[in-house]
PDB file of N, CA and C in Angstrom:
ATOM      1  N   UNK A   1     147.807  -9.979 224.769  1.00  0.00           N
ATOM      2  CA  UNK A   1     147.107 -10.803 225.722  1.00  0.00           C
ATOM      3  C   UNK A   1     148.041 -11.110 226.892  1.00  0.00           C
ATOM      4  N   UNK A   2     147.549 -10.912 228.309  1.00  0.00           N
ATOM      5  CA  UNK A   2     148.239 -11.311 228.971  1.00  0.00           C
ATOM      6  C   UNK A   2     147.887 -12.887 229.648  1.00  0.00           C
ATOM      7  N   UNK A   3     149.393 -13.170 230.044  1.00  0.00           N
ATOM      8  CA  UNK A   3     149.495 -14.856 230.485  1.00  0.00           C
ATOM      9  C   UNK A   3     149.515 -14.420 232.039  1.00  0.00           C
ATOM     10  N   UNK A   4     148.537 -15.183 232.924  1.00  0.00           N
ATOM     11  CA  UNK A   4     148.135 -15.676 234.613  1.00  0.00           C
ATOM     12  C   UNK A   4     149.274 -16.248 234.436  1.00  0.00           C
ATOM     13  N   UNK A   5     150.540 -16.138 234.840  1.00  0.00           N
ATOM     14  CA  UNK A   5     151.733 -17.462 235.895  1.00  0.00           C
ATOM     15  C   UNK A   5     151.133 -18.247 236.741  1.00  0.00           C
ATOM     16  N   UNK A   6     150.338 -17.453 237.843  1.00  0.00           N
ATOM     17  CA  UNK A   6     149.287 -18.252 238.858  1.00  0.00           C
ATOM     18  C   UNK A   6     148.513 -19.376 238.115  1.00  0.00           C
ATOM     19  N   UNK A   7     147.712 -18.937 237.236  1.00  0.00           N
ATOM     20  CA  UNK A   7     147.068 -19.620 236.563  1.00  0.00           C
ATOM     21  C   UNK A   7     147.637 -21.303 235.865  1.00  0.00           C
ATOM     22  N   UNK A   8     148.984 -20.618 235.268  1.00  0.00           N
ATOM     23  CA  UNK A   8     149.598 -21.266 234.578  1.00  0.00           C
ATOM     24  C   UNK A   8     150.267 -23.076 235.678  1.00  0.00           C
ATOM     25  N   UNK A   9     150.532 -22.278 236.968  1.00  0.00           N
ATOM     26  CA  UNK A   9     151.228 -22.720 237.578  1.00  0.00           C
ATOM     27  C   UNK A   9     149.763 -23.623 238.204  1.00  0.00           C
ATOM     28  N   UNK A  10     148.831 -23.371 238.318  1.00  0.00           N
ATOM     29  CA  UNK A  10     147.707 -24.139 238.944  1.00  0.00           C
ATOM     30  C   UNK A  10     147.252 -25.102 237.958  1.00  0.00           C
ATOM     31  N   UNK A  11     147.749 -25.200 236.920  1.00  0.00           N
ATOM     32  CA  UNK A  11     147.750 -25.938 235.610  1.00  0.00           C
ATOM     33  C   UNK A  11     148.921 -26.870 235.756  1.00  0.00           C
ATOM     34  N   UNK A  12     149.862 -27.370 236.771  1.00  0.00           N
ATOM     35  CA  UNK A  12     150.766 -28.067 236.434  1.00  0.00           C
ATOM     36  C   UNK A  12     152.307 -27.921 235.945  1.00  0.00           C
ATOM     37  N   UNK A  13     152.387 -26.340 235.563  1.00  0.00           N
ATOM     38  CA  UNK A  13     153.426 -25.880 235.041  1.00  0.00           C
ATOM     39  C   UNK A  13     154.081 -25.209 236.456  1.00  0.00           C
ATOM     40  N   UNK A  14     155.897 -25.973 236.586  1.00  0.00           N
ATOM     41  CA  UNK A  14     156.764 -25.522 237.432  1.00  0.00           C
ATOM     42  C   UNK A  14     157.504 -24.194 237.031  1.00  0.00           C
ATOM     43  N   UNK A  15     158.147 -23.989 238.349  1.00  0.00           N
ATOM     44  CA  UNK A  15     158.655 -22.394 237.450  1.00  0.00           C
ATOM     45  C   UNK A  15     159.873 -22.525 236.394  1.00  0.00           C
ATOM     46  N   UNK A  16     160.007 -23.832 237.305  1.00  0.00           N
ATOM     47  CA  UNK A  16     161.332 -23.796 236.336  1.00  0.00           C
ATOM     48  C   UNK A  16     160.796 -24.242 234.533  1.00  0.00           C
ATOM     49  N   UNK A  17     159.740 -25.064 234.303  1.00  0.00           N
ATOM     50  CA  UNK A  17     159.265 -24.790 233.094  1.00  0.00           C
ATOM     51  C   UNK A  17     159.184 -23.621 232.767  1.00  0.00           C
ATOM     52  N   UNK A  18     158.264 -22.392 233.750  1.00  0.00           N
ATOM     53  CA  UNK A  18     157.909 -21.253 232.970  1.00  0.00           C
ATOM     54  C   UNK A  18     159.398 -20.348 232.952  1.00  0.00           C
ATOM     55  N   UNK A  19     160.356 -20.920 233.501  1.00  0.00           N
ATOM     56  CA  UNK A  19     161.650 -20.093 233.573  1.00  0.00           C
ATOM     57  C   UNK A  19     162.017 -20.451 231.740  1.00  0.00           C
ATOM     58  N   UNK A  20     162.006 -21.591 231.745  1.00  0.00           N
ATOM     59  CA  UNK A  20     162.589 -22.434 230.317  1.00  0.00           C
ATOM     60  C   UNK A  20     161.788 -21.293 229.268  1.00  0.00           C
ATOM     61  N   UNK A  21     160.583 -21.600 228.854  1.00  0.00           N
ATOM     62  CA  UNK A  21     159.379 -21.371 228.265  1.00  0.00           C
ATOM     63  C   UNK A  21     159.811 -19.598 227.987  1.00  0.00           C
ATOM     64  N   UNK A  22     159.749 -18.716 229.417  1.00  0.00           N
ATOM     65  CA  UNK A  22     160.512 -17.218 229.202  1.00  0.00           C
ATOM     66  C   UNK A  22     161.621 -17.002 228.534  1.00  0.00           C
ATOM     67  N   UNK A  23     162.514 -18.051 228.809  1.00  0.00           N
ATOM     68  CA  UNK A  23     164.146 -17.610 228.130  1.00  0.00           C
ATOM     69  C   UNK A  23     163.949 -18.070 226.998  1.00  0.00           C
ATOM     70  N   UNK A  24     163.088 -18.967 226.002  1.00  0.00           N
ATOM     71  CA  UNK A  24     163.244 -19.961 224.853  1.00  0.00           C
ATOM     72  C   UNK A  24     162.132 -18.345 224.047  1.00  0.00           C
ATOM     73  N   UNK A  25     161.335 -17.908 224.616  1.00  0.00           N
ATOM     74  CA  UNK A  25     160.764 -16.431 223.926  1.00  0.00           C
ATOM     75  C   UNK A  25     161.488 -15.445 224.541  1.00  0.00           C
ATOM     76  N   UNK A  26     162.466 -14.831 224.964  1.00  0.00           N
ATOM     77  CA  UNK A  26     163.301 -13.901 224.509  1.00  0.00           C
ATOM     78  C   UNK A  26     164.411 -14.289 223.785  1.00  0.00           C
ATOM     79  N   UNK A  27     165.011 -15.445 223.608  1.00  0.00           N
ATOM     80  CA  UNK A  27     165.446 -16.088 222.753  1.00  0.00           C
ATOM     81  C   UNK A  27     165.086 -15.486 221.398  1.00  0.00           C
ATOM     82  N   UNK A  28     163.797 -16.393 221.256  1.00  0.00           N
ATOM     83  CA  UNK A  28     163.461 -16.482 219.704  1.00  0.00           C
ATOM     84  C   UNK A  28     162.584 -15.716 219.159  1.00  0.00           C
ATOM     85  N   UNK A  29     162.233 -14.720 220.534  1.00  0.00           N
ATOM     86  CA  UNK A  29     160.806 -13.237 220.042  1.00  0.00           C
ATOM     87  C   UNK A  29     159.444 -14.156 220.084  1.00  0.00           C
ATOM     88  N   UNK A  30     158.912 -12.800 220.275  1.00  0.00           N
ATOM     89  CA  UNK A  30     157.151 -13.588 220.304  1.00  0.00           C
ATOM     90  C   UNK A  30     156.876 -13.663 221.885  1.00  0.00           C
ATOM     91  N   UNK A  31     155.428 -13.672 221.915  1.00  0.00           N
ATOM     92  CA  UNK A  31     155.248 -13.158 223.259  1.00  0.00           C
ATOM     93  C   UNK A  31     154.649 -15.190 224.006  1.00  0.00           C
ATOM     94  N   UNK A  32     155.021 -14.780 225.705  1.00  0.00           N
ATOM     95  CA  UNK A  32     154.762 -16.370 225.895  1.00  0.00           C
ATOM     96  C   UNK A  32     153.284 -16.857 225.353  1.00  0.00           C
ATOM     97  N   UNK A  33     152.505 -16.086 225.593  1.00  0.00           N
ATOM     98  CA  UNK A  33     150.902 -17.033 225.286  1.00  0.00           C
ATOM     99  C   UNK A  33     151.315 -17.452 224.230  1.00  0.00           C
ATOM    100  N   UNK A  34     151.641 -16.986 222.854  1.00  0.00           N
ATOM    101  CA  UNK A  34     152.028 -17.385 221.297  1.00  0.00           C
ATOM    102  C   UNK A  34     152.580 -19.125 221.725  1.00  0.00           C
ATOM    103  N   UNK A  35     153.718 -19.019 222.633  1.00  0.00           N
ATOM    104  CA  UNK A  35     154.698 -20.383 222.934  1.00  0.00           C
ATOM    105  C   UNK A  35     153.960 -21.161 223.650  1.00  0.00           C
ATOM    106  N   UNK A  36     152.210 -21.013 224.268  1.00  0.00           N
ATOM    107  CA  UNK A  36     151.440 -21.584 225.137  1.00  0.00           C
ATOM    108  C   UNK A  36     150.846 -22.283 224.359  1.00  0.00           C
ATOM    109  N   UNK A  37     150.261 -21.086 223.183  1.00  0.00           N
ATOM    110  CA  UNK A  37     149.186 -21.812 222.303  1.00  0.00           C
ATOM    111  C   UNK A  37     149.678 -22.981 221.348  1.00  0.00           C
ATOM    112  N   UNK A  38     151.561 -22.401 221.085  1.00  0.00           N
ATOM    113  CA  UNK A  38     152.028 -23.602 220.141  1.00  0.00           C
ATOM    114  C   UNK A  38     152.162 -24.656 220.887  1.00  0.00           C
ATOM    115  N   UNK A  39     152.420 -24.723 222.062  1.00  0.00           N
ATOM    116  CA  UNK A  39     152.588 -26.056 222.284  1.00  0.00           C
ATOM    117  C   UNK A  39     150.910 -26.798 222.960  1.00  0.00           C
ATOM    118  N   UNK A  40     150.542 -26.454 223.107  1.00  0.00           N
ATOM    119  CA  UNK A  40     148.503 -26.780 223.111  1.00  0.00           C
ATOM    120  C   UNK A  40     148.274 -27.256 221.703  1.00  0.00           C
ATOM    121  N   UNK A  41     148.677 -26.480 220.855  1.00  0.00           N
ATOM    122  CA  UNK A  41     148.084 -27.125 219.564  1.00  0.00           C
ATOM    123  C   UNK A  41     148.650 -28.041 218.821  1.00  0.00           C
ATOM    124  N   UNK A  42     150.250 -28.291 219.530  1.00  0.00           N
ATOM    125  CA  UNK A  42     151.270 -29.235 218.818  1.00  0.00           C
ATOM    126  C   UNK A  42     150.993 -30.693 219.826  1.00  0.00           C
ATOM    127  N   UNK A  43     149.992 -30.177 221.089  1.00  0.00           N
ATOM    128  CA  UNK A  43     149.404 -31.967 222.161  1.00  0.00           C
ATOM    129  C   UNK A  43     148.309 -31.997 221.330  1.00  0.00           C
ATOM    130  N   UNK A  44     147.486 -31.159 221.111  1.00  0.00           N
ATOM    131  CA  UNK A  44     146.427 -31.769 220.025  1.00  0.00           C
ATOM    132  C   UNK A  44     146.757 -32.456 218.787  1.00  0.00           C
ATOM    133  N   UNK A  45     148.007 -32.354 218.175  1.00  0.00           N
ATOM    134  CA  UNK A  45     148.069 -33.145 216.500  1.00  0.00           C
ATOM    135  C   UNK A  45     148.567 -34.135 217.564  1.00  0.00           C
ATOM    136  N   UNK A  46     149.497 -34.269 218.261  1.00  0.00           N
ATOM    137  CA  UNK A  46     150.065 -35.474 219.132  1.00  0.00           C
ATOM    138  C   UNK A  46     148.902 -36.272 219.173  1.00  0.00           C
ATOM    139  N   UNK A  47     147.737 -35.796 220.013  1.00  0.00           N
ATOM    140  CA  UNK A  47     146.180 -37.060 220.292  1.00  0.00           C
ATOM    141  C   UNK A  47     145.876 -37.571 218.950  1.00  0.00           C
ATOM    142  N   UNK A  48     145.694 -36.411 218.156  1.00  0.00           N
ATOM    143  CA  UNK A  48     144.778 -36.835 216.491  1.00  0.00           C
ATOM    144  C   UNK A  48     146.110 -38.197 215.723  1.00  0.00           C
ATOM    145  N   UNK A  49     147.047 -37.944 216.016  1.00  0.00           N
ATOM    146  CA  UNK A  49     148.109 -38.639 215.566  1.00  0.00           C
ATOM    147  C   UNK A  49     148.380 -40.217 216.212  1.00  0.00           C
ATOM    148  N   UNK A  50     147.670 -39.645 217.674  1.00  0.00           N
ATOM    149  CA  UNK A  50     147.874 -41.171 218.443  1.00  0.00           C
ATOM    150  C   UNK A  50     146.438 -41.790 218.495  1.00  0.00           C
ATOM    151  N   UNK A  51     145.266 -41.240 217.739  1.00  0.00           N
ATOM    152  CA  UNK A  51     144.139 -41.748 217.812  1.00  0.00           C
ATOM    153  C   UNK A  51     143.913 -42.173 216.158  1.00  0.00           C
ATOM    154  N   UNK A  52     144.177 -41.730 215.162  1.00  0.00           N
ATOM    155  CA  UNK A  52     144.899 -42.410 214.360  1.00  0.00           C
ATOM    156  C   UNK A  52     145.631 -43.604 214.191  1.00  0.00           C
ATOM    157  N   UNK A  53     146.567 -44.117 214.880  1.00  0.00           N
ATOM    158  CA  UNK A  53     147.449 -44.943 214.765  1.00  0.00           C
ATOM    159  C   UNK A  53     146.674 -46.387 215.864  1.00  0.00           C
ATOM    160  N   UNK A  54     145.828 -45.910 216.344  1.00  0.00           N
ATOM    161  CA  UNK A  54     145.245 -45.938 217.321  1.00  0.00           C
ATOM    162  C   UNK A  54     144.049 -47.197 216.241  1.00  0.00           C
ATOM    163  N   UNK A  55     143.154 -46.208 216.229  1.00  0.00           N
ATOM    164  CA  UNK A  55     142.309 -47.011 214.640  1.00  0.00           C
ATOM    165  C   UNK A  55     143.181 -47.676 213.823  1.00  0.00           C
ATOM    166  N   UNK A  56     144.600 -47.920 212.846  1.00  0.00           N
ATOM    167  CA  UNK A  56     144.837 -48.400 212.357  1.00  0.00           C
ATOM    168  C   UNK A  56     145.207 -49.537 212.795  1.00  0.00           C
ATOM    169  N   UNK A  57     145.505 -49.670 214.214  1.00  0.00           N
ATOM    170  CA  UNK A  57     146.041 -50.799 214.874  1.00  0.00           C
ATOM    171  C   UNK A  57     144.887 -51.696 214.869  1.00  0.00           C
ATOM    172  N   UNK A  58     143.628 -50.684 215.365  1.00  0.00           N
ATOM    173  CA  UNK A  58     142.660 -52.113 215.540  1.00  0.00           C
ATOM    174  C   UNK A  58     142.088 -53.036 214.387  1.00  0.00           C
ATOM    175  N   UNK A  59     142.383 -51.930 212.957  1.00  0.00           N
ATOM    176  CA  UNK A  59     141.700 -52.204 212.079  1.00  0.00           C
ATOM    177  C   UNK A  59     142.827 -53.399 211.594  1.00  0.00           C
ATOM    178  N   UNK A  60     143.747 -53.139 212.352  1.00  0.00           N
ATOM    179  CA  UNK A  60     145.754 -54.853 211.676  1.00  0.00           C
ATOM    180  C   UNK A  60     144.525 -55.376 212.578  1.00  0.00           C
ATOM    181  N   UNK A  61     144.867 -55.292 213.769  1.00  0.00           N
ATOM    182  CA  UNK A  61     144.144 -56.348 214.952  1.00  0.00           C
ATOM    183  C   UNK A  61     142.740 -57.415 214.098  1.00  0.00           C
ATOM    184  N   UNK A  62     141.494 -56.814 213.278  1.00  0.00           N
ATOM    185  CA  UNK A  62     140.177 -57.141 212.696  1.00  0.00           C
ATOM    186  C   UNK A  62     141.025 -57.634 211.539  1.00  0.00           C
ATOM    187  N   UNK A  63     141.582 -57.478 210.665  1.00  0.00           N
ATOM    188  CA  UNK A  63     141.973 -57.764 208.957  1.00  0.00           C
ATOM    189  C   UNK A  63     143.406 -58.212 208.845  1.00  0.00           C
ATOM    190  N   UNK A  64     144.201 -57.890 210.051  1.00  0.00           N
ATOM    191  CA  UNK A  64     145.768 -58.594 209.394  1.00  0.00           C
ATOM    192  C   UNK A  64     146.055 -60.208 209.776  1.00  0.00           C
ATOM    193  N   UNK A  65     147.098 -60.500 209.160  1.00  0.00           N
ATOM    194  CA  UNK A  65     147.626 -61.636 209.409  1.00  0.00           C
ATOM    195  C   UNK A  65     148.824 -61.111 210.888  1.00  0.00           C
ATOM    196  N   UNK A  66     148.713 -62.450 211.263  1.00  0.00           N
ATOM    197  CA  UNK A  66     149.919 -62.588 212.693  1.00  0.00           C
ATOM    198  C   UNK A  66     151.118 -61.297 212.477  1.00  0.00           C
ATOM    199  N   UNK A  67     151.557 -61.307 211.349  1.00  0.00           N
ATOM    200  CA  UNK A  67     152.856 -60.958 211.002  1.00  0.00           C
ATOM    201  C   UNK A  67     152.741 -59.475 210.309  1.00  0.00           C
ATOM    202  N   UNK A  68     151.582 -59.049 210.198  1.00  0.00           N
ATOM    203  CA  UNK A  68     151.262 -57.399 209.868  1.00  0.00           C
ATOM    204  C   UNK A  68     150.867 -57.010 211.149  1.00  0.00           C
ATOM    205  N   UNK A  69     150.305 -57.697 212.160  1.00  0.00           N
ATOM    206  CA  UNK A  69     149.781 -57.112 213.295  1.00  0.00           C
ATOM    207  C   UNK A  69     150.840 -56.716 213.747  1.00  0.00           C
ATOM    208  N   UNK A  70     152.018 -57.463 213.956  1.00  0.00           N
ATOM    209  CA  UNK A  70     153.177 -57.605 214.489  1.00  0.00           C
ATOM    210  C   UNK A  70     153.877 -55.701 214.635  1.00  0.00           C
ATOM    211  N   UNK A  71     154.279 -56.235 212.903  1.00  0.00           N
ATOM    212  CA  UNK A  71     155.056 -55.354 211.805  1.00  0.00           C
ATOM    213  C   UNK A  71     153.566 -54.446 212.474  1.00  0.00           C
ATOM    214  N   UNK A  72     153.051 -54.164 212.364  1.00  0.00           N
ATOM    215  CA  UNK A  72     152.264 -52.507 212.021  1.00  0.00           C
ATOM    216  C   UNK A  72     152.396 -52.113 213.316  1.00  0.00           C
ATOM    217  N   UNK A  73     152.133 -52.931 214.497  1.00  0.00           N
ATOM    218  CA  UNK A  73     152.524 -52.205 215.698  1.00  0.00           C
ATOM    219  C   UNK A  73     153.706 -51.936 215.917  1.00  0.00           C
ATOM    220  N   UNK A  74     154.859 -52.702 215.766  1.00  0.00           N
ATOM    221  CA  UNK A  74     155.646 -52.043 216.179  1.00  0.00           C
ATOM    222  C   UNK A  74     156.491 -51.034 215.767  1.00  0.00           C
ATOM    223  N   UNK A  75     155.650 -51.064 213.892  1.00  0.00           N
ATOM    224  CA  UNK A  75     155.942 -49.231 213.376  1.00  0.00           C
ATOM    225  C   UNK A  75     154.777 -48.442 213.927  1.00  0.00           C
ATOM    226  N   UNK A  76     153.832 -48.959 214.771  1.00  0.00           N
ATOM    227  CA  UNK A  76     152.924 -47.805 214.965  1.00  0.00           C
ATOM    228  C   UNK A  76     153.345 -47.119 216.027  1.00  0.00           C
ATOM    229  N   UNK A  77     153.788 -47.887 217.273  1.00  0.00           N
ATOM    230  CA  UNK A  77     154.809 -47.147 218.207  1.00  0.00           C
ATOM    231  C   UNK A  77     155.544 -46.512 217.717  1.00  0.00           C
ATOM    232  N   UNK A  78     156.478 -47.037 217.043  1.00  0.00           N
ATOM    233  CA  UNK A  78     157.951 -46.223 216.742  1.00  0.00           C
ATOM    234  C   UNK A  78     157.159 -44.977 216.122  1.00  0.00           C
ATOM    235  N   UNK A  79     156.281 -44.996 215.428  1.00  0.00           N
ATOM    236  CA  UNK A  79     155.505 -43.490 214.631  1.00  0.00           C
ATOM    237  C   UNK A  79     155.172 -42.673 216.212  1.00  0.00           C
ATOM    238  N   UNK A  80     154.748 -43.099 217.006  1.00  0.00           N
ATOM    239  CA  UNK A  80     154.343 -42.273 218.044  1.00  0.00           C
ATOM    240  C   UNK A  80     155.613 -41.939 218.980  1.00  0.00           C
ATOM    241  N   UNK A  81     156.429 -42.869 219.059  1.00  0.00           N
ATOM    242  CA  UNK A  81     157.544 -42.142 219.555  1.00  0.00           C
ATOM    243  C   UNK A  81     158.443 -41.337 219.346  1.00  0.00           C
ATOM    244  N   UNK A  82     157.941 -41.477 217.679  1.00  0.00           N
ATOM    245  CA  UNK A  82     159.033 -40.065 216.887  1.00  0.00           C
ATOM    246  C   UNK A  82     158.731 -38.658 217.027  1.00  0.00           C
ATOM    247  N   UNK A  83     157.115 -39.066 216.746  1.00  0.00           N
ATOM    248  CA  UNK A  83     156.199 -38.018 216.909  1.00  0.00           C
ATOM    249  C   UNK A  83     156.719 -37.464 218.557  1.00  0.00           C
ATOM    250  N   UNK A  84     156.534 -38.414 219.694  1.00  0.00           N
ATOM    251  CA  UNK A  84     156.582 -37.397 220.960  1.00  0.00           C
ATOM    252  C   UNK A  84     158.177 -36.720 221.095  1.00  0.00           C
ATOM    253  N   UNK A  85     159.094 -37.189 220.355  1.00  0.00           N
ATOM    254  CA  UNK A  85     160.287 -36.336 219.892  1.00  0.00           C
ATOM    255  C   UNK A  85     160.325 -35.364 220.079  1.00  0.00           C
ATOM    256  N   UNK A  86     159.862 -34.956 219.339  1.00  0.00           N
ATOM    257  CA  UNK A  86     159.148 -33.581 218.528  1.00  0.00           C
ATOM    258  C   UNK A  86     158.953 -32.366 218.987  1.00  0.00           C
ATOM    259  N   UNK A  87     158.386 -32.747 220.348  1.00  0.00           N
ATOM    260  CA  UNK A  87     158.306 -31.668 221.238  1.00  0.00           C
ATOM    261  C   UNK A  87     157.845 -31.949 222.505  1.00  0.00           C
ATOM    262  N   UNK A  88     158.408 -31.268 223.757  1.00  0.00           N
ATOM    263  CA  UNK A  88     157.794 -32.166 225.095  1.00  0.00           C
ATOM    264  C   UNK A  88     156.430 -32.366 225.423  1.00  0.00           C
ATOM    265  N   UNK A  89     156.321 -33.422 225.412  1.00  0.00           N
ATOM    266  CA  UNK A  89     154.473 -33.709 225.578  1.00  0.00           C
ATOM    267  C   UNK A  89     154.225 -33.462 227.111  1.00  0.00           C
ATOM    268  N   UNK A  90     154.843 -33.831 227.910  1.00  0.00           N
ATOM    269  CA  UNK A  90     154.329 -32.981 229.348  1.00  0.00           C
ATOM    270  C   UNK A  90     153.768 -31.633 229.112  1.00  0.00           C
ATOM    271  N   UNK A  91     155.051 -30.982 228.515  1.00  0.00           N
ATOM    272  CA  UNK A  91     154.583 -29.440 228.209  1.00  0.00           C
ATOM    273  C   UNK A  91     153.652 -29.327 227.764  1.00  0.00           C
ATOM    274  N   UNK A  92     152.716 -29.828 226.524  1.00  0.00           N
ATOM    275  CA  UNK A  92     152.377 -29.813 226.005  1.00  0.00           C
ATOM    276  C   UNK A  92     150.939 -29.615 226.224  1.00  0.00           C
ATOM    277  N   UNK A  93     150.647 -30.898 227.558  1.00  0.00           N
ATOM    278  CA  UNK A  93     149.623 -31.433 227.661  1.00  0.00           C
ATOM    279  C   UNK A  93     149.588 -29.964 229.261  1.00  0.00           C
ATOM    280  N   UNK A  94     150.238 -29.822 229.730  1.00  0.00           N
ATOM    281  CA  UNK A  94     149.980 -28.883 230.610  1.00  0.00           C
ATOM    282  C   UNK A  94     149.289 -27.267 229.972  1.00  0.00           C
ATOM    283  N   UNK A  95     149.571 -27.250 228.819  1.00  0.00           N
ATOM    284  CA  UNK A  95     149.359 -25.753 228.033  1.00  0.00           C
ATOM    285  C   UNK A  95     148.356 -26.156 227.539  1.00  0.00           C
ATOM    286  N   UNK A  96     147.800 -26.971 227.368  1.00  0.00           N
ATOM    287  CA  UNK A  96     146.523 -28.134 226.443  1.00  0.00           C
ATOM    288  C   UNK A  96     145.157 -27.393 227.947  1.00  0.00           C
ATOM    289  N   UNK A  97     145.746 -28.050 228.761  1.00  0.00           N
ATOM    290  CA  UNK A  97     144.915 -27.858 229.802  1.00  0.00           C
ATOM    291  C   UNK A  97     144.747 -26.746 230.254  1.00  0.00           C
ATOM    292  N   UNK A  98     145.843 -25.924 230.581  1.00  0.00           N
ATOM    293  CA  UNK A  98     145.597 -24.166 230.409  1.00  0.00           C
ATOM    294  C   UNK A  98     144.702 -23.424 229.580  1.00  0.00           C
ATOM    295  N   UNK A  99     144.916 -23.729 228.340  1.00  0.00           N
ATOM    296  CA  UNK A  99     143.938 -23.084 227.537  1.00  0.00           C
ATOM    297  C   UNK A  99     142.442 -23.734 227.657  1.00  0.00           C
ATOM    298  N   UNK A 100     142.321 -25.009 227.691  1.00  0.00           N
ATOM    299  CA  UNK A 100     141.380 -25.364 227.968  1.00  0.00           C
ATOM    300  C   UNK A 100     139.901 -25.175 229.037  1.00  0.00           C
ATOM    301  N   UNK A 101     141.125 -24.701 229.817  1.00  0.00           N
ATOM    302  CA  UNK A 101     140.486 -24.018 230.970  1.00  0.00           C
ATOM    303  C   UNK A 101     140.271 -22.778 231.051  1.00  0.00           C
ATOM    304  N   UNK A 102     140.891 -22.074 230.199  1.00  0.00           N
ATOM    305  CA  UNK A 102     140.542 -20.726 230.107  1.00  0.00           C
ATOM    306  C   UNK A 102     140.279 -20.242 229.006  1.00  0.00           C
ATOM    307  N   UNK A 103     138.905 -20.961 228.368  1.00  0.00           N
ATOM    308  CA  UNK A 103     138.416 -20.571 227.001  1.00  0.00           C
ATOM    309  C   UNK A 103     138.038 -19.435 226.284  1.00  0.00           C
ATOM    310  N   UNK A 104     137.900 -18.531 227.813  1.00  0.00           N
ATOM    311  CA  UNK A 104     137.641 -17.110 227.442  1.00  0.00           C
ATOM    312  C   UNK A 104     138.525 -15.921 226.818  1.00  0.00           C
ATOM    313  N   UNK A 105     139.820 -16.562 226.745  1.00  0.00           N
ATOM    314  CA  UNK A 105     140.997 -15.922 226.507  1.00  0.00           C
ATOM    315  C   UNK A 105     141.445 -15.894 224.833  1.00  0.00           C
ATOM    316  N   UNK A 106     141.107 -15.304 223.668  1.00  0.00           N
ATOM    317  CA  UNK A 106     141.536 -15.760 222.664  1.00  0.00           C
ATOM    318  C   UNK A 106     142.643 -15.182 222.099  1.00  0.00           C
ATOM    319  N   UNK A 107     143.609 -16.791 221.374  1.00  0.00           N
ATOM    320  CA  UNK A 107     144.681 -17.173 221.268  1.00  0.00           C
ATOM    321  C   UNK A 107     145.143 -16.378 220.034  1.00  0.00           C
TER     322      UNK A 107
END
């Protein structure tokens, strides 16, 4: 499958990302769309993960006491900030939107 740069780049992605993104797959093998789609599908567990934590907060917010609301948010952040660790969510969300936009292309 081939990857649009144009495309890519009308999506938010600088060159110097797609410079990174090229050298990190001849690096490690595998062709770039493969490194497009992983990181598209690694901003999607990111949302499901922050919409998750997301519901559990409201559900401390409806049922906890002062001091679990507290305690659960501020492990529910720290869970989402470990999580965006993980891998760059800019990137992420830019390749999210690439594919998104170009549904006709399969991954």
């Amino acid at each position: 499958m081939n990857i649009d740069f144009d495309e890519l780049k009308k999506t938010g992605f600088t060159q110097k990302e797609l410079d990174k993104i090229t050298e990190n797959t001849r690096m490690h093998g595998g062709p770039i769309a493969e490194a497009i789609n992983d990181l598209a599908n690694r901003f999607k567990i990111f949302l499901w993960f922050s919409v998750f934590f997301a519901i559990v907060f409201i559900a401390l917010l409806i049922w906890g006491s002062e001091s679990k609301i507290i305690g659960g948010g501020i492990g529910l952040l720290a869970g989402v900030f470990i999580i965006s660790l993980t891998f760059p969510v800019p990137l992420g969300y830019k390749a999210w939107k690439y594919r998104k936009k170009d549904k006709t292309q399969s991954f």
